[in-house]
Protein backbone atom coordinates (compact mmCIF):
# COMPACT_ATOMS: atom_id res chain seq x y z
CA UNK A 1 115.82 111.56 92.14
CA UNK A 2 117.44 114.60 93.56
CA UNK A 3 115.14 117.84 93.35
CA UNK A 4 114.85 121.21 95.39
CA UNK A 5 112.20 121.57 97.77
CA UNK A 6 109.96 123.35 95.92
CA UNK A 7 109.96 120.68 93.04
CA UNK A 8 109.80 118.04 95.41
CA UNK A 9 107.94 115.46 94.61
CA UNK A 10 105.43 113.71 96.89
CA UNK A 11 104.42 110.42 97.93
CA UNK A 12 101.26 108.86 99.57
CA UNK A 13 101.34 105.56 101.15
CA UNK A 14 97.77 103.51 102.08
CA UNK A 15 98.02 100.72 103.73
CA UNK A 16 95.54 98.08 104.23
CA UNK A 17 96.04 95.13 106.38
CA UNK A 18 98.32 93.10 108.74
CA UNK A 19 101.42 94.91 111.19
CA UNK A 20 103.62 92.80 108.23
CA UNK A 21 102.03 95.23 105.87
CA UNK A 22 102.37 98.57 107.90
CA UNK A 23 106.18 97.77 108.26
CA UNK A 24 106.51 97.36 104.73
CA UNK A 25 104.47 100.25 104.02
CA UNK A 26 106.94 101.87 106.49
CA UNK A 27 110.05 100.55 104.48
CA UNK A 28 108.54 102.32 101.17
CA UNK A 29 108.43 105.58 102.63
CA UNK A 30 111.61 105.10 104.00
CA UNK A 31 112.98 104.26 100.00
CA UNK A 32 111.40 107.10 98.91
CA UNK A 33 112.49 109.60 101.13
CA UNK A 34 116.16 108.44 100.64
CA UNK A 35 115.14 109.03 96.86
CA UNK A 36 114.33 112.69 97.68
CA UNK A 37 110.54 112.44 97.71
CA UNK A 38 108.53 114.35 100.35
CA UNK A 39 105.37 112.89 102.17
CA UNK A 40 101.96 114.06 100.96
CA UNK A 41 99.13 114.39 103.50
CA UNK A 42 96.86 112.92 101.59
CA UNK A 43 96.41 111.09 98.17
CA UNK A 44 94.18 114.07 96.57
CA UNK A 45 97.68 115.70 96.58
CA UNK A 46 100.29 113.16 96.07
CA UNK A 47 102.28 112.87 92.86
CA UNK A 48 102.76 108.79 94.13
CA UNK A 49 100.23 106.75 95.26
CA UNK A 50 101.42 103.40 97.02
CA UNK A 51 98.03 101.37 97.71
CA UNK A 52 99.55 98.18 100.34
CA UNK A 53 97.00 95.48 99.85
CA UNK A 54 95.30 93.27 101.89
CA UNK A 55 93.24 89.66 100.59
CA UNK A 56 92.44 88.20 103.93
CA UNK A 57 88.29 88.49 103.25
CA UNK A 58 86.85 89.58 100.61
CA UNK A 59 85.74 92.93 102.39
CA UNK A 60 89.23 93.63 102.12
CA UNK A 61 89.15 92.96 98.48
CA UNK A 62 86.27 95.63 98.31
CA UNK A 63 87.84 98.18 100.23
CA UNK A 64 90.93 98.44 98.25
CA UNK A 65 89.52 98.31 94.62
CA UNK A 66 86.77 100.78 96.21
CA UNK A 67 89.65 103.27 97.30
CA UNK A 68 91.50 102.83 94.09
CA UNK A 69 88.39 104.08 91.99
CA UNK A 70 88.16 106.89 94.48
CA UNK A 71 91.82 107.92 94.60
CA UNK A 72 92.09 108.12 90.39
CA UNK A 73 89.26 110.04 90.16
CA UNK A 74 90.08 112.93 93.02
CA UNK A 75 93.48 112.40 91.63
CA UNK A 76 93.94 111.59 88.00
CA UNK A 77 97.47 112.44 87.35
CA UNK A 78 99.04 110.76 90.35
CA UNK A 79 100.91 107.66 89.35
CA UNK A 80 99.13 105.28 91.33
CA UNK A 81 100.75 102.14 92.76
CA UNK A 82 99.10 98.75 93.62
CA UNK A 83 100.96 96.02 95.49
CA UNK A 84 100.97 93.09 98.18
CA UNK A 85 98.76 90.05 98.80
CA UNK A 86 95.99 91.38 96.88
CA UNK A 87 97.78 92.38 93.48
CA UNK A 88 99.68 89.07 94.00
CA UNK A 89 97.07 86.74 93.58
CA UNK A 90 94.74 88.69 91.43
CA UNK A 91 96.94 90.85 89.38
CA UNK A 92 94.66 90.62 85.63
CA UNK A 93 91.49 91.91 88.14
CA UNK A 94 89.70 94.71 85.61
CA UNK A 95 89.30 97.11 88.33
CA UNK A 96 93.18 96.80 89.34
CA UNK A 97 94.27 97.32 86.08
CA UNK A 98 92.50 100.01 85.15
CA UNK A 99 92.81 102.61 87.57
CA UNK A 100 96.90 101.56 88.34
CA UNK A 101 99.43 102.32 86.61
CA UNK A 102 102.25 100.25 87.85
CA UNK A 103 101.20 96.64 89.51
CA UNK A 104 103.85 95.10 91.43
CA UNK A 105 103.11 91.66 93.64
CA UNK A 106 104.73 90.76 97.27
CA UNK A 107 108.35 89.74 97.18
CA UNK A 108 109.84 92.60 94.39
CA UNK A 109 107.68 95.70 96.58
CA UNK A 110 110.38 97.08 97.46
CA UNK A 111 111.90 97.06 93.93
CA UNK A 112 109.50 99.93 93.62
CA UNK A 113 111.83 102.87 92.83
CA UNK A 114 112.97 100.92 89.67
CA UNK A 115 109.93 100.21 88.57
CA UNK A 116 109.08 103.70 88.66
CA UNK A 117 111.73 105.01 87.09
CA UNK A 118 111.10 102.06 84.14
CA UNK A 119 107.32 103.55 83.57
CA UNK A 120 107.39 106.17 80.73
CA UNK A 121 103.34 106.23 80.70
CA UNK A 122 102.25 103.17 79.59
CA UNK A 123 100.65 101.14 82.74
CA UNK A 124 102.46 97.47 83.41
CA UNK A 125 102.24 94.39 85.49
CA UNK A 126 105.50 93.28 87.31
CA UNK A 127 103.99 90.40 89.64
CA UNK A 128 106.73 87.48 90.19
CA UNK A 129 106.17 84.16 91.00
CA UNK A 130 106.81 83.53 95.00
CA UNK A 131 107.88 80.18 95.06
CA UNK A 132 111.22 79.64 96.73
CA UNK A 133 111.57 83.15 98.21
CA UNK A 134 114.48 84.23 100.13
CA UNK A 135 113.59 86.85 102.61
CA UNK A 136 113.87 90.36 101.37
CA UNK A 137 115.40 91.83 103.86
CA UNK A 138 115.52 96.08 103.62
CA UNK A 139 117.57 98.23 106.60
CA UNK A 140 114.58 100.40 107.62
CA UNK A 141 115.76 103.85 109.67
CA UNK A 142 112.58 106.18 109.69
CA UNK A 143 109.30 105.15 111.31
CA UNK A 144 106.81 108.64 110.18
CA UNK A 145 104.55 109.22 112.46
CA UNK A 146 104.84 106.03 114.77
CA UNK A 147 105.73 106.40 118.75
CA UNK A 148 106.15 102.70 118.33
CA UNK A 149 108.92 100.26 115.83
CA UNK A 150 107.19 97.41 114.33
CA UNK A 151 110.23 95.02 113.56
CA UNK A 152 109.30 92.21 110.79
CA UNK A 153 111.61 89.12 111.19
CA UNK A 154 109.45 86.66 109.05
CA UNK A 155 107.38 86.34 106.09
CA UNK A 156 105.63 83.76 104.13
CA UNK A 157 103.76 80.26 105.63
CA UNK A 158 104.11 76.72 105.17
CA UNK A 159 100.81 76.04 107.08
CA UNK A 160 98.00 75.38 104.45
CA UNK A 161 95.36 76.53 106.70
CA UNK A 162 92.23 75.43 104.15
CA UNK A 163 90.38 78.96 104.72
CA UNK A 164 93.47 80.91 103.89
CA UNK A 165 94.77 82.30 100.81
CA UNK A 166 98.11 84.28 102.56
CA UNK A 167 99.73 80.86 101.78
CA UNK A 168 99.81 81.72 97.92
CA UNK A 169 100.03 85.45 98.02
CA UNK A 170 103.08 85.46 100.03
CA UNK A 171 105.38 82.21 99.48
CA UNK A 172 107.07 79.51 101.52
CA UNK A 173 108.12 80.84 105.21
CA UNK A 174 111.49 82.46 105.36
CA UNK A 175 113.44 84.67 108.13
CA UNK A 176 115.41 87.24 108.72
CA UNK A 177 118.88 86.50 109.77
CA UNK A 178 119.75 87.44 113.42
CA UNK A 179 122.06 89.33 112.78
CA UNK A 180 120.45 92.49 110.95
CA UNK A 181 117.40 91.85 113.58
CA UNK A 182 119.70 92.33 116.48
CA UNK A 183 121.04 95.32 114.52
CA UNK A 184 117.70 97.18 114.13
CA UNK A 185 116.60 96.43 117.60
CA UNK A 186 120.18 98.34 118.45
CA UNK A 187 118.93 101.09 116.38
CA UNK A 188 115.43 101.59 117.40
CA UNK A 189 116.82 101.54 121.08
CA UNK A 190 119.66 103.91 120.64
CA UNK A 191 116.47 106.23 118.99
CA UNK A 192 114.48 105.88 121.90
CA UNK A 193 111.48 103.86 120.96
CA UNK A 194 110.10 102.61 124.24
CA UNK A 195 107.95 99.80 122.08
CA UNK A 196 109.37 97.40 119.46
CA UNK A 197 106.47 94.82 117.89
CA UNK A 198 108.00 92.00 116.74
CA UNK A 199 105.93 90.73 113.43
CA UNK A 200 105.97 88.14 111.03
CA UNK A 201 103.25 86.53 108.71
CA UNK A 202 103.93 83.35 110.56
CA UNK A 203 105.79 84.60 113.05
CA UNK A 204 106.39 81.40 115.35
CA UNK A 205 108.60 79.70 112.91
CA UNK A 206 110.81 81.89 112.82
CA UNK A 207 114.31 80.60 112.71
CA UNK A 208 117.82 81.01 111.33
CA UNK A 209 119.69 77.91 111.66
CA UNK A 210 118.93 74.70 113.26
CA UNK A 211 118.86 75.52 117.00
CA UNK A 212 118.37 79.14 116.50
CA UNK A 213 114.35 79.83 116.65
CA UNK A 214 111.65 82.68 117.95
CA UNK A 215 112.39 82.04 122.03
CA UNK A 216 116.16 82.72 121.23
CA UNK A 217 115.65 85.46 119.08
CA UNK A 218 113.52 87.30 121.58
CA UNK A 219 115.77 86.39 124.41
CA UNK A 220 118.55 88.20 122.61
CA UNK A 221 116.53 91.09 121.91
CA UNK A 222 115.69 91.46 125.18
CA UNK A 223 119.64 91.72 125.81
CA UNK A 224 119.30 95.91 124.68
CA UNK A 225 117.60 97.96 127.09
CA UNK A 226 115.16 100.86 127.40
CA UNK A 227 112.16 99.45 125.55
CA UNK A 228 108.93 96.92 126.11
CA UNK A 229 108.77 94.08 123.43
CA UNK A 230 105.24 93.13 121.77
CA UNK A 231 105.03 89.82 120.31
CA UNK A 232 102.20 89.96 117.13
CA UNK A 233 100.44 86.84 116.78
CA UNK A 234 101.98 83.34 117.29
CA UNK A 235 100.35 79.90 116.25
CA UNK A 236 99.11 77.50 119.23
CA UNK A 237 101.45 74.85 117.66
CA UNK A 238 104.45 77.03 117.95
CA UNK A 239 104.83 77.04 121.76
CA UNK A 240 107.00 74.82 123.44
CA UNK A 241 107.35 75.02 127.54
CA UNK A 242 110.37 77.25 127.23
CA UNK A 243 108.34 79.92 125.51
CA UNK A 244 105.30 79.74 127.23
CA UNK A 245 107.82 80.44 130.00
CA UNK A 246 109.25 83.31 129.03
CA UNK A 247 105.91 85.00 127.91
CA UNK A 248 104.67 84.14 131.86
CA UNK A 249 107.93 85.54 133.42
CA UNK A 250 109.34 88.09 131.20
CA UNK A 251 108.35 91.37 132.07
CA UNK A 252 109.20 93.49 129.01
CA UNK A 253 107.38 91.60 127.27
CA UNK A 254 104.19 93.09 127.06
CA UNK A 255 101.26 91.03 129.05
CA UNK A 256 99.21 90.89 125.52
CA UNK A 257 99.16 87.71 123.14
CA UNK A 258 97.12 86.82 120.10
CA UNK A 259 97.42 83.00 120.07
CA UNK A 260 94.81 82.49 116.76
CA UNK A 261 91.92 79.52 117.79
CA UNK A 262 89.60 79.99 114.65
CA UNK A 263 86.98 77.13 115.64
CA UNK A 264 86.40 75.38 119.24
CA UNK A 265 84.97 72.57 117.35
CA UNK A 266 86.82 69.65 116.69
CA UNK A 267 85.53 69.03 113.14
CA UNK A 268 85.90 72.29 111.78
CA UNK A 269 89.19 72.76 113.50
CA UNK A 270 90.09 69.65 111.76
CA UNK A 271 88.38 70.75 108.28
CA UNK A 272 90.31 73.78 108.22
CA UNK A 273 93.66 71.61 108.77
CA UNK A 274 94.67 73.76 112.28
CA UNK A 275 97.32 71.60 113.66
CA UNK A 276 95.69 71.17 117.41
CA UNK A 277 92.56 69.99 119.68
CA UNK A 278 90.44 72.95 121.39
CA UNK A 279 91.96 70.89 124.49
CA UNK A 280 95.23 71.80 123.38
CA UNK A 281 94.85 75.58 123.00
CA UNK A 282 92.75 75.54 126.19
CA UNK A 283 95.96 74.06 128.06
CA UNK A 284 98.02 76.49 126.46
CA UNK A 285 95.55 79.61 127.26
CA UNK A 286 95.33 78.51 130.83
CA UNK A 287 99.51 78.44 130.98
CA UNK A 288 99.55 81.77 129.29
CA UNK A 289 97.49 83.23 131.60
CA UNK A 290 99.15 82.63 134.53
CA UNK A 291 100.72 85.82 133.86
CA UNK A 292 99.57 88.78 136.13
CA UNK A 293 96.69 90.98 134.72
CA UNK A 294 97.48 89.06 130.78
CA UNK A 295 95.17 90.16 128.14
CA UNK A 296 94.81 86.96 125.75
CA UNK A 297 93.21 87.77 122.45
CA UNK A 298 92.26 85.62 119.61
CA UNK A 299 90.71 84.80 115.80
CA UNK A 300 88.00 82.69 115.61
CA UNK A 301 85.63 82.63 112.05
CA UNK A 302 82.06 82.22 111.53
CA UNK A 303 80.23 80.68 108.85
CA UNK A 304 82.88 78.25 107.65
CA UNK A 305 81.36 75.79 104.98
CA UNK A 306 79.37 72.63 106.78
CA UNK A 307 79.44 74.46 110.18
CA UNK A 308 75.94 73.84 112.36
CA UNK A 309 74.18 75.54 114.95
CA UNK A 310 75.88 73.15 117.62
CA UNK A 311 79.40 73.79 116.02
CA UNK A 312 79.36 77.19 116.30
CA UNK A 313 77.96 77.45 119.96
CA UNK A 314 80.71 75.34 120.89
CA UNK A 315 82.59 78.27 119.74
CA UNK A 316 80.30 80.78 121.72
CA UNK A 317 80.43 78.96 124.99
CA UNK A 318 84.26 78.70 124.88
CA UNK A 319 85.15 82.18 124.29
CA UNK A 320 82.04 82.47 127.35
CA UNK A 321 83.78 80.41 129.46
CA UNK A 322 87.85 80.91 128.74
CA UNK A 323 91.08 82.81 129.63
CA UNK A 324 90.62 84.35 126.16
CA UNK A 325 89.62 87.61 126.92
CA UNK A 326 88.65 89.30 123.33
CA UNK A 327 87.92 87.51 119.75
CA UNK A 328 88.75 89.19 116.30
CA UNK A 329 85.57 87.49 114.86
CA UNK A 330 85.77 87.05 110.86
CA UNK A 331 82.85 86.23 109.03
CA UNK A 332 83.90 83.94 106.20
CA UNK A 333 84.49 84.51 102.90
CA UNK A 334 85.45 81.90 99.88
CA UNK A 335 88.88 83.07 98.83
CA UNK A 336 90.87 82.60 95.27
CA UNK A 337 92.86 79.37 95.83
CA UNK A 338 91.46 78.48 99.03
CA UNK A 339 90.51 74.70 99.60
CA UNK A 340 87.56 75.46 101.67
CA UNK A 341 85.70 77.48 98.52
CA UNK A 342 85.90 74.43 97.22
CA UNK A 343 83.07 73.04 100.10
CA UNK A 344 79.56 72.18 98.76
CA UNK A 345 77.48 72.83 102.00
CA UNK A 346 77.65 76.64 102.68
CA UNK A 347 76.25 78.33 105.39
CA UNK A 348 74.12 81.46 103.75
CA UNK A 349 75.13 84.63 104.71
CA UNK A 350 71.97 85.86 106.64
CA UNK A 351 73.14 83.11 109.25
CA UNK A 352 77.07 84.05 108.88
CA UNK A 353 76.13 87.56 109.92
CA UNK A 354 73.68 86.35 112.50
CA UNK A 355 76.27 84.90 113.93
CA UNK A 356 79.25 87.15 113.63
CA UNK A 357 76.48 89.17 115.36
CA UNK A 358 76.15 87.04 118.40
CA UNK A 359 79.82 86.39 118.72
CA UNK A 360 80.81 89.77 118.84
CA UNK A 361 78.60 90.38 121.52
CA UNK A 362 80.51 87.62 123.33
CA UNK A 363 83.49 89.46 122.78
CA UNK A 364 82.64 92.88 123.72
CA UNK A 365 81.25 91.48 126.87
CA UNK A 366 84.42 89.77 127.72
CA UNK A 367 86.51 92.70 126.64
CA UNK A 368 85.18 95.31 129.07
CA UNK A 369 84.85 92.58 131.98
CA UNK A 370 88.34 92.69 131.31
CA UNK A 371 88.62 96.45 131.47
CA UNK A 372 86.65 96.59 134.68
CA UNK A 373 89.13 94.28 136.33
CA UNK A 374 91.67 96.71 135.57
CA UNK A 375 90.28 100.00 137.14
CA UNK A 376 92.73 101.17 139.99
CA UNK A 377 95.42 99.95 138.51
CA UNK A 378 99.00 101.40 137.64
CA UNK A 379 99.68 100.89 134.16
CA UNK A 380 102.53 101.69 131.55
CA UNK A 381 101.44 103.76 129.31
CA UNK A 382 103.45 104.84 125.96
CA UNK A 383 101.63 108.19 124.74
CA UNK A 384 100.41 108.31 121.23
CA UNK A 385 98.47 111.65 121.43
CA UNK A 386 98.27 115.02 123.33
CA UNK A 387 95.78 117.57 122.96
CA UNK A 388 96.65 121.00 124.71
CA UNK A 389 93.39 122.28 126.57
CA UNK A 390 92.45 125.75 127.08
CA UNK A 391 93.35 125.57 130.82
CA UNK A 392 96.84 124.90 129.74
CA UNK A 393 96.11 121.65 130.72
CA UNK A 394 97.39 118.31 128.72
CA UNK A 395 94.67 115.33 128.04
CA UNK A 396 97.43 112.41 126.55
CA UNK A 397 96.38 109.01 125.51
CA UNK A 398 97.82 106.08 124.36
CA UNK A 399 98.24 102.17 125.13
CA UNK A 400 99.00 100.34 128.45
CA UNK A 401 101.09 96.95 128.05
CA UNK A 402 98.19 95.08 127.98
CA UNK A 403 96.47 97.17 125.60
CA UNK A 404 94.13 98.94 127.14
CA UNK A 405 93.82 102.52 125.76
CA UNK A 406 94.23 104.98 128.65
CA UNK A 407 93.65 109.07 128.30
CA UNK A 408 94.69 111.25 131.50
CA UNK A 409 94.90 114.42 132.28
CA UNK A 410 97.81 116.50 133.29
CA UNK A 411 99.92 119.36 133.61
CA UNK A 412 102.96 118.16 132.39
CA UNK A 413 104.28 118.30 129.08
CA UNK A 414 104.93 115.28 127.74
CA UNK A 415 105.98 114.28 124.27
CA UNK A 416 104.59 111.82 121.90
CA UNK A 417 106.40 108.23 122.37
CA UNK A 418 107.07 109.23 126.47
CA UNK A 419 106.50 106.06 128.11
CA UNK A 420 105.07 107.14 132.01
CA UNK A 421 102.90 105.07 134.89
CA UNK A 422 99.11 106.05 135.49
CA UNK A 423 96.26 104.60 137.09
CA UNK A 424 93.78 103.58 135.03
């Protein structure tokens, strides 16, 4: 679609969910623009809606079909565009298919600009099945609006995790060959992104080829200069010593991992068919944190069918008492397809939230002991925002390596994405 710029038409792009999803969402800007669209600043004014879905919980599930309603009625005569893990999975939902008018699943999303030019008016349903997915792969050169690359290199999961629906919406694990990794991460250096997150759905089995997994993919990355290397979440049963290694030693990589525990309780660890012993991610934690000033976060949920009191304190008194040093606490939530909905003995959501309650506490308590620790400290800092005072003065903020977010004031002027040392 080639038009002037007056006629120009314009997209929106919402994007609920995972880093997968925000470099996806990033990839469909990125189609459209090459298509000649521009980029609205909001959906009120968009001639294209994109809504990126998220079914993790079922507050996700709310949020989306609760912005969908909104966005067709501030904006009836956008064509409005559902797709991901949500639309994948529950693609004949009444609230979906009434307010979209083109539905389009996980694995053909970036098919979108063909499916766009196929609807004439009348709303449709393209969802595929996902079984036996190759990895759709999509050269991505425009990040809008990001001082920092995300970099997906995996999607899909072979785990069966009995809580977890991201099994069905997004298909057996697959990679992204080596080769057009490598050539992105020459890219995004050459561009001067001083931060590359590395992502995946499942992002520790990554492989391509027998011998050829994540630690030798990030040691080649690693071989281009002038950037720090985040590593998204990886799953306790994906480390081996030589990885743990590198994440200790390496210094570009940034001292912040998500290593997901989800229960400290043997039975419900075992229940939700995790693939290690809380004294096997404690081992690992206390490896991984032999690494200077390391912030260690993790996932743990509450409220998972046949959990007691005693389970879930075992839980509290192990995030108390670990290296972990912030939890992502989920309350649960039966999902479509899950095995665990399929549990008798529920624990009733007055307790769930009672507990979600009490965890988070936990957390917060750990995560500004954490901060405290830090104070005096010289940190590198990429800056994501800078807000010109009257003085002539500069406050910038943005995210330290371990990421801790750090404002400062100063008189020089910096530019969004400048990567500089501060105490914090």
């Amino acid at each position: 679609m080639k038009t002037s710029k007056d006629n120009m038409k314009k997209l929106f792009v919402h994007t609920f969910g995972c880093k997968v999803n925000i470099y996806e969402s990033e990839v469909i800007k990125d189609i459209f623009l090459k298509d000649g669209y521009g980029i609205a600043k909001s959906a009120s004014v968009a001639d294209v809606v994109v809504i990126n879905t998220c079914t993790v919980t079922e507050k996700a599930d709310h949020k989306f079909l609760h912005l969908l309603k909104k966005i067709r009625m501030e904006n009836p005569s956008a064509v409005i565009i559902s797709l991901g893990c949500f639309t994948q999975l529950e693609s004949e939902n009444e609230v979906l298919k009434a307010d979209s008018n083109i539905i389009l699943g996980v694995n053909n999303k970036y098919d979108i600009i063909e499916a766009l030019n196929v609807y004439k008016g009348n709303s449709f349903v393209a969802v595929p099945e996902n079984h036996d997915l190759d990895y759709a792969d999509h050269e991505l050169r425009s990040f809008q609006d990001h001082t920092r690359a995300f970099l997906k290199v995996q999607d899909g999961c072979d785990n069966f995790c009995t809580y977890c629906t991201i099994k069905y919406a997004r298909g057996n694990s697959r990679s992204r060959r080596r080769v057009s990794v490598l050539a992105d991460v020459e890219y995004l250096s050459q561009k001067g992104f001083k931060e590359i997150i590395l992502t995946g759905i499942d992002l520790g089995s990554y492989t391509d080829g027998e011998a050829y997994g994540l630690f030798e993919l990030i040691y080649d990355i690693l071989k281009y200069e002038g950037f720090r290397l985040r590593i998204s979440s990886v799953e306790p049963w994906c480390f081996d010593d030589r990885l743990i290694e590198l994440f200790v030693k390496e210094k570009r990589i940034c001292p912040h991992f998500h290593i997901p525990l989800q229960s400290a309780s043997k039975r419900i660890l075992k229940l939700m068919n995790r693939k290690y012993s809380i004294e096997v991610f404690d081992s690992l934690v206390s490896k991984l944190a032999q690494r200077e000033d390391v912030f260690i976060a993790t996932d743990i949920i509450v409220g998972f069918p046949t959990e007691t009191d005693d389970e879930f304190n075992e839980s509290v008194k192990y995030l108390e008492s670990s290296y972990i040093n912030y939890a992502h606490v989920f309350s649960y939530s039966d999902r479509p397809f899950a095995p665990s909905s399929k549990l008798k003995q529920k624990v009733s959501q007055n307790k769930i939230t009672q507990r979600s309650r009490i965890l988070r506490n936990v957390s917060e308590h750990k995560l500004h002991k954490f901060y405290a620790s830090q104070k005096g400290k010289e940190k590198e800092i990429i800056i994501e925002k800078i807000v010109k005072q009257a003085d002539g003065k500069f406050i910038c903020s943005g995210l330290s390596g371990e990421y801790i977010p750090v404002s400062f004031e100063t008189c020089t002027p910096y530019k969004k994405g400048d990567i500089i040392l501060t105490k914090y």
